[in-house]
Protein backbone atom coordinates (compact mmCIF):
# COMPACT_ATOMS: atom_id res chain seq x y z
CA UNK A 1 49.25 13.54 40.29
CA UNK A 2 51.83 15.02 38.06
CA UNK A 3 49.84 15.95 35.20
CA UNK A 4 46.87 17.55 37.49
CA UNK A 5 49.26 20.36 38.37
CA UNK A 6 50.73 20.97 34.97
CA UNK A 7 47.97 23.58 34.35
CA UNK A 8 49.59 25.11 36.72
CA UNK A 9 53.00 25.59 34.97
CA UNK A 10 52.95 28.69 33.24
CA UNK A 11 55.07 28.04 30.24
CA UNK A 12 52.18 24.44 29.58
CA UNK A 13 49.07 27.22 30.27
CA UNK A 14 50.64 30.04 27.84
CA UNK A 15 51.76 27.15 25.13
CA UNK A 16 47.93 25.65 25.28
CA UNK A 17 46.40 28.81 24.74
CA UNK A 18 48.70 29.77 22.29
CA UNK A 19 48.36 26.67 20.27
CA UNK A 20 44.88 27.59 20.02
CA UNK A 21 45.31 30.96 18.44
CA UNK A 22 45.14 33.13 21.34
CA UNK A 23 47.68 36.07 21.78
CA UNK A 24 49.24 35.62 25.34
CA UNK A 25 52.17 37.08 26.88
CA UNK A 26 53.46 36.50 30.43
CA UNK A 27 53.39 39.10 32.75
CA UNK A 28 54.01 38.43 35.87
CA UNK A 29 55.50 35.20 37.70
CA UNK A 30 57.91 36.84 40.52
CA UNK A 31 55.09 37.02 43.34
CA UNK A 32 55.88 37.32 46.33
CA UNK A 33 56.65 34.04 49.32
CA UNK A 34 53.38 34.56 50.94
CA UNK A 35 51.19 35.51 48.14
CA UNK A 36 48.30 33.06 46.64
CA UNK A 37 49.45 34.23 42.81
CA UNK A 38 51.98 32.02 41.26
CA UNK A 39 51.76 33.89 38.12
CA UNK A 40 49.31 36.18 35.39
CA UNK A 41 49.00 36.42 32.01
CA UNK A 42 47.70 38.64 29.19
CA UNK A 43 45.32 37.48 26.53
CA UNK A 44 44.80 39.21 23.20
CA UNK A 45 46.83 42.50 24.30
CA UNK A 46 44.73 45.52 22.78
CA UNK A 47 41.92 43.73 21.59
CA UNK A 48 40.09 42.23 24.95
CA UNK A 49 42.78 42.42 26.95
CA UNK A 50 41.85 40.09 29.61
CA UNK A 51 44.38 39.11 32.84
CA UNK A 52 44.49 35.41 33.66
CA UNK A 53 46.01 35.43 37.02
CA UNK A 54 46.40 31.41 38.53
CA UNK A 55 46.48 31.63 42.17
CA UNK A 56 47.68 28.43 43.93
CA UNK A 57 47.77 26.95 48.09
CA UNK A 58 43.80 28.11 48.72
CA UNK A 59 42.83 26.54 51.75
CA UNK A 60 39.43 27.36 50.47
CA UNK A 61 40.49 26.03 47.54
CA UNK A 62 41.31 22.80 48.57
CA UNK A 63 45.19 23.30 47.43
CA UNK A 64 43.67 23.04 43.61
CA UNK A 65 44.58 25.91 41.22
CA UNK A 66 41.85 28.82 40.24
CA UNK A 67 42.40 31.08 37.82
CA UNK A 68 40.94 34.69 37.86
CA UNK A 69 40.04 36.70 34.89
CA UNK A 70 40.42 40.20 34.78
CA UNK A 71 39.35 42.67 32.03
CA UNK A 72 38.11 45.78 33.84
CA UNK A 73 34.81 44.19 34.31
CA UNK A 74 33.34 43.91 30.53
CA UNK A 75 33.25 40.33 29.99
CA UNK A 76 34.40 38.85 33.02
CA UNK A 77 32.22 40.56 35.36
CA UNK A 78 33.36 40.68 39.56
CA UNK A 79 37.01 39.55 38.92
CA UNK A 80 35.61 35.98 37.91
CA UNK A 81 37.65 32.88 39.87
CA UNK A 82 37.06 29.59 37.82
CA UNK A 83 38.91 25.84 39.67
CA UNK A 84 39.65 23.62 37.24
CA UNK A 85 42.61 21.43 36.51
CA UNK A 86 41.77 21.86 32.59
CA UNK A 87 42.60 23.58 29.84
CA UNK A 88 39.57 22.68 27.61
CA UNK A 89 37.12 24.21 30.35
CA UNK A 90 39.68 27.58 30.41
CA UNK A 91 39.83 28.28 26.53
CA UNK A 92 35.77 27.18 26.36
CA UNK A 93 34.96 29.40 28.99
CA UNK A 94 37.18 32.00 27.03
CA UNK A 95 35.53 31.63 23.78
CA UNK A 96 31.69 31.57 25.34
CA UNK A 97 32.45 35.03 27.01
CA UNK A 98 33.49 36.76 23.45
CA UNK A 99 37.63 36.53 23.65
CA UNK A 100 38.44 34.81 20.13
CA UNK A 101 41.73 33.42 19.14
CA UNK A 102 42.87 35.36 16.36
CA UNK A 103 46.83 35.21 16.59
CA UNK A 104 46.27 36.62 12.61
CA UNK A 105 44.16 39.46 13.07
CA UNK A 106 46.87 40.99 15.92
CA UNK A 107 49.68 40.37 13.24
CA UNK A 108 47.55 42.00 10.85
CA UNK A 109 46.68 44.85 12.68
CA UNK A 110 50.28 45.15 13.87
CA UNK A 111 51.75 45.47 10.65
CA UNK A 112 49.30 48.34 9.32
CA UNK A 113 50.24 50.39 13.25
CA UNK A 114 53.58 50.06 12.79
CA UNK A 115 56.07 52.91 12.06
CA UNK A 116 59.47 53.42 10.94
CA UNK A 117 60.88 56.43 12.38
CA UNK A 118 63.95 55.93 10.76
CA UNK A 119 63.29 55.66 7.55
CA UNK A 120 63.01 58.64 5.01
């Protein structure tokens, strides 16, 4: 049973998605007592920009984890909600609606929109 809810840890999710070349930083994991969200996410900052939010004690849900994606409705159309206990079906389902991983273009492009104000 142990390793059905370790999608559900956020630092396993974020390492799995990062070991796949996806940019992700955590944003959120402080929800409130009552709240279905355990925590969210942030792939590829400034390129797609998509919000993986896992929400967590569903009734409807059966008590399994879903995981909503959230990119102002331009590939994930309707707030999308996807159960699944894996991580395969969450970076597939990634990759089929046009978010690539590409950890070395966002370096890239970081470097070149970086500026030193301090130096002269």
């Amino acid at each position: 049973m142990k390793n059905k809810k370790k999608i559900q840890n956020l630092s396993y999710f974020v390492k799995r998605l990062k070991d796949n070349g996806f940019i992700t930083w955590k944003i959120m994991d402080k929800y409130n007592l009552g709240d279905g969200r355990k925590w969210t996410v942030l792939i590829n900052p400034g390129l797609e920009s998509v919000y993986i939010t896992c929400f967590v004690n569903d009734e409807y849900l059966d008590y399994e984890p879903s995981f909503g994606f959230d990119d102002g409705n331009i590939l994930f159309k309707n707030n999308l909600r996807l159960k699944t206990l894996s991580m395969e079906i969450i970076i597939n389902h990634l990759i089929e609606r046009g978010v690539s991983p590409n950890q070395n273009l966002f370096k890239h492009k970081e470097k070149i929109n970086s500026y030193d104000h301090g130096s002269k």
